[in-house]
N, C-alpha and C. Protein backbone atom coordinates (compact mmCIF):
# COMPACT_ATOMS: atom_id res chain seq x y z
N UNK A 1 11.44 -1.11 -8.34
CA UNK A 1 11.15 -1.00 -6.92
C UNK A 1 9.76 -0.42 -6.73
N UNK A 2 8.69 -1.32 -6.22
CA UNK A 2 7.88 -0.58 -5.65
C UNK A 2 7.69 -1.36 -4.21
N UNK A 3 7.52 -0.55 -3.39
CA UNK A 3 7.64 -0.80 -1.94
C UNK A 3 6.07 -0.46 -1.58
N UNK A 4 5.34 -1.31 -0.68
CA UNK A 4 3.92 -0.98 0.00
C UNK A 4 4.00 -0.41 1.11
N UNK A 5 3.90 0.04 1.83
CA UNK A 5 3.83 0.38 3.59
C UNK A 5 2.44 0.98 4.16
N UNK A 6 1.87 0.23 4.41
CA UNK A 6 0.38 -0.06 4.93
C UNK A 6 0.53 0.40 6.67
N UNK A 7 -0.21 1.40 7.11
CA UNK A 7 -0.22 2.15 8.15
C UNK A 7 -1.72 2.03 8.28
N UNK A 8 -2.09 1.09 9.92
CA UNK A 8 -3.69 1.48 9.72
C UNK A 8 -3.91 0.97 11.26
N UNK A 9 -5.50 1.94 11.39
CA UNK A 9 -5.78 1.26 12.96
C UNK A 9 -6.01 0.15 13.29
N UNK A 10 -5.40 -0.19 14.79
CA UNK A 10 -5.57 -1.76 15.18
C UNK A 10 -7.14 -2.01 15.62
N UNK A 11 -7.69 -1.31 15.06
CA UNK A 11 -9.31 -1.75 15.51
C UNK A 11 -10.37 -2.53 14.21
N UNK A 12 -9.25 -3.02 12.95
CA UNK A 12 -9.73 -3.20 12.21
C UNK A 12 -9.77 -5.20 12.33
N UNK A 13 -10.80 -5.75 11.87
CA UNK A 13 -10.26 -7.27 12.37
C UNK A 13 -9.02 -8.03 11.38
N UNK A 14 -8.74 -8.96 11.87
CA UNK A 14 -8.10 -9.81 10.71
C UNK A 14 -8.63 -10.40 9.84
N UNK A 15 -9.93 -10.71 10.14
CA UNK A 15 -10.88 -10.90 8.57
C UNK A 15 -10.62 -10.32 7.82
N UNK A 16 -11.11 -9.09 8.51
CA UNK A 16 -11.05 -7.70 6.96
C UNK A 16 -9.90 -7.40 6.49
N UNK A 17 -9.10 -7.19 7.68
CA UNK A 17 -7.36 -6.67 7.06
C UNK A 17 -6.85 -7.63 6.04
N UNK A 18 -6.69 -9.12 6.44
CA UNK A 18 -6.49 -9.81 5.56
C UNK A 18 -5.45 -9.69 4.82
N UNK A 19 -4.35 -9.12 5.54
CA UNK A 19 -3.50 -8.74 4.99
C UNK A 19 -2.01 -9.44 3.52
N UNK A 20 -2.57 -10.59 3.59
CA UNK A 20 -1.55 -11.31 2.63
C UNK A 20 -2.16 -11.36 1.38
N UNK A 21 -3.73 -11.39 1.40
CA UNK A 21 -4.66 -11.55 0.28
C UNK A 21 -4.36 -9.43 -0.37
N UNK A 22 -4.09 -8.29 0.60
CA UNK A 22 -4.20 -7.31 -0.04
C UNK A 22 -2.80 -7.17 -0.51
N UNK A 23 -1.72 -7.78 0.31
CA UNK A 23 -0.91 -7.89 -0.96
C UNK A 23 -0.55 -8.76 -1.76
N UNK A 24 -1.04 -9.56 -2.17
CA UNK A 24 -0.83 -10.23 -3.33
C UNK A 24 -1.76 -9.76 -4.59
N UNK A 25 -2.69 -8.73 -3.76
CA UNK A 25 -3.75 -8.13 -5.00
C UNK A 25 -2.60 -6.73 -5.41
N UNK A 26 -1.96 -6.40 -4.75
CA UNK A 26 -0.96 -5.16 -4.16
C UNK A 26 0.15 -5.57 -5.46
N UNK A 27 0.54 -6.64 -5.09
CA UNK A 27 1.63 -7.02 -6.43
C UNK A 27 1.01 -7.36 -7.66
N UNK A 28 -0.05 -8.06 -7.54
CA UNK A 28 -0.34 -8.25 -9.09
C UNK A 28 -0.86 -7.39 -9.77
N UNK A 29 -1.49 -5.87 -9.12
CA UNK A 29 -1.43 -4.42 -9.37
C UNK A 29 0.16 -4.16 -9.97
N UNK A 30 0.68 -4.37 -9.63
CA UNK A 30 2.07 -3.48 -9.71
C UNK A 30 2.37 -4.63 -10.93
N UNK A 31 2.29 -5.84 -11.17
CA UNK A 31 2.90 -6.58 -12.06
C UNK A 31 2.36 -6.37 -13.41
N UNK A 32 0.50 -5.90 -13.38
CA UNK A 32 0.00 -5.62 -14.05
C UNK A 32 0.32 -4.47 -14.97
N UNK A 33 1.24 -3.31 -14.72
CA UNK A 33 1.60 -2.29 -15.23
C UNK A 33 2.50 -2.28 -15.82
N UNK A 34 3.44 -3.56 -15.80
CA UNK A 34 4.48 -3.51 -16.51
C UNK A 34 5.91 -2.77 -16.51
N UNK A 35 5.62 -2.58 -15.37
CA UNK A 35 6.94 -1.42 -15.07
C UNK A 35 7.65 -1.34 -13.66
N UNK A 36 7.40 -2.55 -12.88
CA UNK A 36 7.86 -2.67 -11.87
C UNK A 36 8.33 -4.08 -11.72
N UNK A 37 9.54 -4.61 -11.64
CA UNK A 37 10.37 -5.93 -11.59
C UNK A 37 9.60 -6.45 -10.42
N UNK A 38 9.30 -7.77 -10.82
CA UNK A 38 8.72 -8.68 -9.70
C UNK A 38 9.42 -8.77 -8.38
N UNK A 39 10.72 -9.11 -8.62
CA UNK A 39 11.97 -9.09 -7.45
C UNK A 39 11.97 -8.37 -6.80
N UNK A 40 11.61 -6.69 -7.12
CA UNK A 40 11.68 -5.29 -6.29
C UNK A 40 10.31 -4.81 -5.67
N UNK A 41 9.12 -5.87 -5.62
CA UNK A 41 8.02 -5.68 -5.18
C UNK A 41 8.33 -5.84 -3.63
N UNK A 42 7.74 -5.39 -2.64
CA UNK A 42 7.97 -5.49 -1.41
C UNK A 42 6.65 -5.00 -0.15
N UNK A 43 6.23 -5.48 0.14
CA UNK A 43 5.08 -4.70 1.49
C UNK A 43 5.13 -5.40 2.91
N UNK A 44 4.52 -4.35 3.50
CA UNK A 44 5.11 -4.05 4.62
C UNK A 44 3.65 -3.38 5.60
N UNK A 45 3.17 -3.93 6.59
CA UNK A 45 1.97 -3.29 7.53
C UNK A 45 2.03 -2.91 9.10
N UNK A 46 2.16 -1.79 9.22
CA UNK A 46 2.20 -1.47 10.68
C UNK A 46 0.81 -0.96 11.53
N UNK A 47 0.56 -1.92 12.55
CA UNK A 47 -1.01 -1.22 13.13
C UNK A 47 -0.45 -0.30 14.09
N UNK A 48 -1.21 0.89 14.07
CA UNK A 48 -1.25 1.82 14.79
C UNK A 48 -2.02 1.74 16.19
N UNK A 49 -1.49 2.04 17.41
CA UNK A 49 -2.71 1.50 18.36
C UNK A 49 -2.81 2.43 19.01
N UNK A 50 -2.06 4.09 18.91
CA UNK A 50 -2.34 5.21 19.30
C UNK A 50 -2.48 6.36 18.03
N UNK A 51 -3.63 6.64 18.41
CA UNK A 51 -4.44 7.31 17.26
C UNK A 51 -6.13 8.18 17.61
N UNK A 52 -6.20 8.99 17.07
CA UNK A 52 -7.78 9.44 17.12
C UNK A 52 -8.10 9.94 16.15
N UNK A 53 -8.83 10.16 15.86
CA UNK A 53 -9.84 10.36 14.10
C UNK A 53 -11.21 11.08 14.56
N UNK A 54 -10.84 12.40 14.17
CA UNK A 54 -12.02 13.04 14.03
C UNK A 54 -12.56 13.22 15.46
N UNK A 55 -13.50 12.84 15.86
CA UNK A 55 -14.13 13.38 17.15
C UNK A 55 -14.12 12.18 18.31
N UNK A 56 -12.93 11.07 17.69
CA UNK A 56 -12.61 10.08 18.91
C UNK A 56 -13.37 9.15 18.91
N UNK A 57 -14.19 9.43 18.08
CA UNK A 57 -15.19 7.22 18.26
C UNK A 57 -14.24 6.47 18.03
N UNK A 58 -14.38 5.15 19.28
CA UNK A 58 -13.59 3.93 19.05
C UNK A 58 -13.52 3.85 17.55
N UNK A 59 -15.16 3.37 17.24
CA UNK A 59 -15.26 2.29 15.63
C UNK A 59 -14.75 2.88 14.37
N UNK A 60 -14.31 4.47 14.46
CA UNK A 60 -13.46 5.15 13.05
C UNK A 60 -12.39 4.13 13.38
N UNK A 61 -11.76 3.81 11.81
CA UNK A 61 -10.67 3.27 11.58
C UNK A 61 -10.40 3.95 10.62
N UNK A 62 -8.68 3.65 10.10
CA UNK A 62 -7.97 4.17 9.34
C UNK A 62 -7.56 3.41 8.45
N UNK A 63 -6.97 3.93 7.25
CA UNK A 63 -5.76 2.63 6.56
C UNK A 63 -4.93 3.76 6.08
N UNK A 64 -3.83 3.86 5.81
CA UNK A 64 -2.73 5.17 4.94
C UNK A 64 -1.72 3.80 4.16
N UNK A 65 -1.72 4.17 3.38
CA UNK A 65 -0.97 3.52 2.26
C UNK A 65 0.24 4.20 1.27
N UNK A 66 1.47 3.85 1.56
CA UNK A 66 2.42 4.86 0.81
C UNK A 66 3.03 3.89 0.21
N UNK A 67 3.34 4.30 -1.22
CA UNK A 67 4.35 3.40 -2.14
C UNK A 67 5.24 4.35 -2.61
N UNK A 68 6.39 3.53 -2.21
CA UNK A 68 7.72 4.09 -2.46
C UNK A 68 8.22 3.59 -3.43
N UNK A 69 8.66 4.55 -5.11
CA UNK A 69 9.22 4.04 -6.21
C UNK A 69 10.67 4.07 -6.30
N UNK A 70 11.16 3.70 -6.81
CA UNK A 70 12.72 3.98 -7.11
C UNK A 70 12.29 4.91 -8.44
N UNK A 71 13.38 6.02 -8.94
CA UNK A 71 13.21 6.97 -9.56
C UNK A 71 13.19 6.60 -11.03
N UNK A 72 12.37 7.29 -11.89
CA UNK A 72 12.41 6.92 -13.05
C UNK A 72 11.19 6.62 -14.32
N UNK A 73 10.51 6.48 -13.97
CA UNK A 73 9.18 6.14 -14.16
C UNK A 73 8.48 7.29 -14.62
N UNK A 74 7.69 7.33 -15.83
CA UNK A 74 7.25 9.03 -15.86
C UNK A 74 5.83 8.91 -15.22
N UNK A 75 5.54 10.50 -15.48
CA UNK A 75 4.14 10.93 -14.59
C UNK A 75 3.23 10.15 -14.98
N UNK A 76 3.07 9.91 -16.33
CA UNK A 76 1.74 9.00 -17.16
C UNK A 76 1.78 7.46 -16.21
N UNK A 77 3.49 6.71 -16.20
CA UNK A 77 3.17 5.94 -15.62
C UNK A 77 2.40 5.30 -14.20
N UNK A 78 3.13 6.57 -13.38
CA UNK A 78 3.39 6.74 -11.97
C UNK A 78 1.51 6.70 -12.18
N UNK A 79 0.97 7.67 -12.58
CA UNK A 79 -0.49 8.51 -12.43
C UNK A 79 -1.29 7.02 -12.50
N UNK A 80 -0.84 5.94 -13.56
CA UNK A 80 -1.59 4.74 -13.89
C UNK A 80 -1.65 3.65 -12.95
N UNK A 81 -0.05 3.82 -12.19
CA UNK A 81 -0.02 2.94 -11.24
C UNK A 81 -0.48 3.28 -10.03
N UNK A 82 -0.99 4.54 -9.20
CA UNK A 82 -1.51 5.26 -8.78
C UNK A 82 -3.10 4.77 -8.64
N UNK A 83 -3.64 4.93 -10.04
CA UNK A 83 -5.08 5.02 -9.49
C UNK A 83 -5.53 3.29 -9.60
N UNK A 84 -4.36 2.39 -10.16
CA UNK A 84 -4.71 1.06 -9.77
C UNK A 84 -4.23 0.58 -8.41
N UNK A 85 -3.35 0.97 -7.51
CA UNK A 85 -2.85 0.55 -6.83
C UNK A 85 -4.23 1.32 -5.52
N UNK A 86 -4.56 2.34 -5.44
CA UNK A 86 -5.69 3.00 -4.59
C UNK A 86 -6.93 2.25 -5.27
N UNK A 87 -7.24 1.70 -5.66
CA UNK A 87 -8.57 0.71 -6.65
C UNK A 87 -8.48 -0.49 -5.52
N UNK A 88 -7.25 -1.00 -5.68
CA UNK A 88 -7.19 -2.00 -4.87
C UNK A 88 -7.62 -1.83 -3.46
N UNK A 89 -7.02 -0.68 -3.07
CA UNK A 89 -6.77 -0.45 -1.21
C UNK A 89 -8.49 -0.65 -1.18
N UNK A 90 -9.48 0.78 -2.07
CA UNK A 90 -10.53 0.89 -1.88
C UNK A 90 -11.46 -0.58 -2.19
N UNK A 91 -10.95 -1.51 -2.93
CA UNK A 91 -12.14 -2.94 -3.28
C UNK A 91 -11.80 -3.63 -1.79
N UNK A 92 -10.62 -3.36 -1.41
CA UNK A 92 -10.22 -3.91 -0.12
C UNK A 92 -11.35 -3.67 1.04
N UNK A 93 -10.91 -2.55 1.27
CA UNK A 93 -11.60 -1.66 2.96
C UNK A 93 -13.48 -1.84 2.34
N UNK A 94 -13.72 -1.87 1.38
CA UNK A 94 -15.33 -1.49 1.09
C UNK A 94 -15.85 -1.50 2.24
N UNK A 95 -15.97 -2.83 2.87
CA UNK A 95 -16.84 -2.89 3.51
C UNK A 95 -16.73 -2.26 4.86
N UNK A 96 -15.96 -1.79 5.10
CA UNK A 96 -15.71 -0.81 6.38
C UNK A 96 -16.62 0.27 6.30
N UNK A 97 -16.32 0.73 5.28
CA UNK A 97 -16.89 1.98 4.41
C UNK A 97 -18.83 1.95 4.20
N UNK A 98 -19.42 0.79 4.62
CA UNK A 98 -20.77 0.64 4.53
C UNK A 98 -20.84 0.28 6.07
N UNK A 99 -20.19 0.24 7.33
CA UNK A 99 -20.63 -0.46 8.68
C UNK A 99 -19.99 0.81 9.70
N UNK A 100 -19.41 1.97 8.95
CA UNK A 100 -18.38 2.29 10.07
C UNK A 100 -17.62 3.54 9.37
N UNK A 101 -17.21 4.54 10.64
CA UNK A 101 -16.68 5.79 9.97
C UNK A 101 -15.28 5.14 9.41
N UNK A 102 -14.90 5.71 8.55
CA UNK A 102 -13.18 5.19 7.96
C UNK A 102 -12.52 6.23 7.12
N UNK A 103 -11.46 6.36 7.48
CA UNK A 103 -10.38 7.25 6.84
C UNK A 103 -9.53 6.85 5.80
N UNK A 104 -9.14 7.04 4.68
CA UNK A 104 -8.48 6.27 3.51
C UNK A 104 -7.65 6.89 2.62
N UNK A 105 -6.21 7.18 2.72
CA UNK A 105 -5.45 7.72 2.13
C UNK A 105 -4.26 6.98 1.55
N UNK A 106 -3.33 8.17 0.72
CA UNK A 106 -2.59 7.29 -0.02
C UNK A 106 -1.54 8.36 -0.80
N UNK A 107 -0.20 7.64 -0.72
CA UNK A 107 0.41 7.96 -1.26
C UNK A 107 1.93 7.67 -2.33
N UNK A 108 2.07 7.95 -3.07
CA UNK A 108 3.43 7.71 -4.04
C UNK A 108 4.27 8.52 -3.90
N UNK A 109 6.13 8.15 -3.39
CA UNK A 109 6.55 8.80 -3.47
C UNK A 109 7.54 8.29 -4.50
N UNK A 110 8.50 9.31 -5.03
CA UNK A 110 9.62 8.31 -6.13
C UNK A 110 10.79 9.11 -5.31
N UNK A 111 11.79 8.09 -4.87
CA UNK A 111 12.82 8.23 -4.31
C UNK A 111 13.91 8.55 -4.83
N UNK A 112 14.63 9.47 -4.32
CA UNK A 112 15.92 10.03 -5.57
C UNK A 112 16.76 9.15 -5.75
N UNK A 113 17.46 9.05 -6.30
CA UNK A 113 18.52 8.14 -6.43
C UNK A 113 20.27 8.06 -6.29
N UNK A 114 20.15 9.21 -4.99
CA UNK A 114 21.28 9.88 -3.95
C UNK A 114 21.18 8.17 -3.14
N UNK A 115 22.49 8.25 -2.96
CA UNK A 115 22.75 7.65 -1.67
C UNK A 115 21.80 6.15 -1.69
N UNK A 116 21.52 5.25 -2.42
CA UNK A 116 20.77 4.72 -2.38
C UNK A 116 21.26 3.13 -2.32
N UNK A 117 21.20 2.27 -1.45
CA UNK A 117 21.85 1.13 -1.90
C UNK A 117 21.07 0.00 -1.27
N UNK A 118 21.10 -0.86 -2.34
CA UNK A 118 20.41 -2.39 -2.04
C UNK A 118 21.53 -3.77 -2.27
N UNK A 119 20.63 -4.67 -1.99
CA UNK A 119 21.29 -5.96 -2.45
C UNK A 119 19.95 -7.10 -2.34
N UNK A 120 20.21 -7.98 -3.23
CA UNK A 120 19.01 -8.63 -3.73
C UNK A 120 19.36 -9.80 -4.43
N UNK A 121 19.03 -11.33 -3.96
CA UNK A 121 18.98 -11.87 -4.79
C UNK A 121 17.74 -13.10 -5.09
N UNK A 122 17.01 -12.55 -4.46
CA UNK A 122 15.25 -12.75 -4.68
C UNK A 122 15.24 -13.85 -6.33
N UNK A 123 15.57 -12.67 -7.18
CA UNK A 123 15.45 -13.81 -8.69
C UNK A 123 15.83 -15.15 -8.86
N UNK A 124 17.17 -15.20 -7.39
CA UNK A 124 17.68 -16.77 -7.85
C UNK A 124 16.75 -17.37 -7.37
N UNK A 125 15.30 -17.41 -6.65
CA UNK A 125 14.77 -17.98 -6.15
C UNK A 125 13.25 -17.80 -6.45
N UNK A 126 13.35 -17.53 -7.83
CA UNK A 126 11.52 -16.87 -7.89
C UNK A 126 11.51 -18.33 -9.28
């Protein structure tokens, strides 16, 4: 299980967001590591359209990025998939980052494995 959830301001265009191209760079990050089942890959983007950043200029934008693991995985891995999966966000946004104030965060969480239930049958169809 790794889950994407992409949180970012709606002032960014759809050029740039581009959002199907960052995740498919998003999964083949995660496929690349070897430690996350293709089937349990998943993302997900919500624009934010109430928000302020810093001292309120329209043109700051945001992006927050959280990946949610299912439990299990050690620190070495987690730490690897980590600084490839934020590699990506950052080759992504660059160019925001040269035209415009921008905010860029990120996070991993690994989810306990209380109470936890899925159903899936994605593989019969990959």
């Amino acid at each position: 299980m790794a889950h994407f959830v992409l949180e970012y301001s709606d002032n960014i265009s759809n050029e740039v967001l581009n959002l199907q191209r960052l995740f498919a760079d998003l999964h083949q990050a995660a496929m690349d590591t070897g430690i996350f089942p293709l089937k349990g890959i998943r993302s997900r983007a919500y624009a934010c359209q109430d928000y302020r950043l810093a001292d309120g200029n329209p043109e700051h934008m945001f992006v927050h990025l959280t990946v949610l693991l299912g439990a299990g995985r050690s620190l070495e891995e987690r730490e690897t998939a980590a600084k490839s999966f934020f590699s990506v966000l950052e080759n992504h946004f660059a160019s925001c980052f040269e035209t415009r104030g921008g905010a860029m965060s990120f996070e991993m969480k690994e989810l306990e494995p209380v109470l936890k239930y899925n159903k899936n049958n994605i593989q019969d169809y990959l």
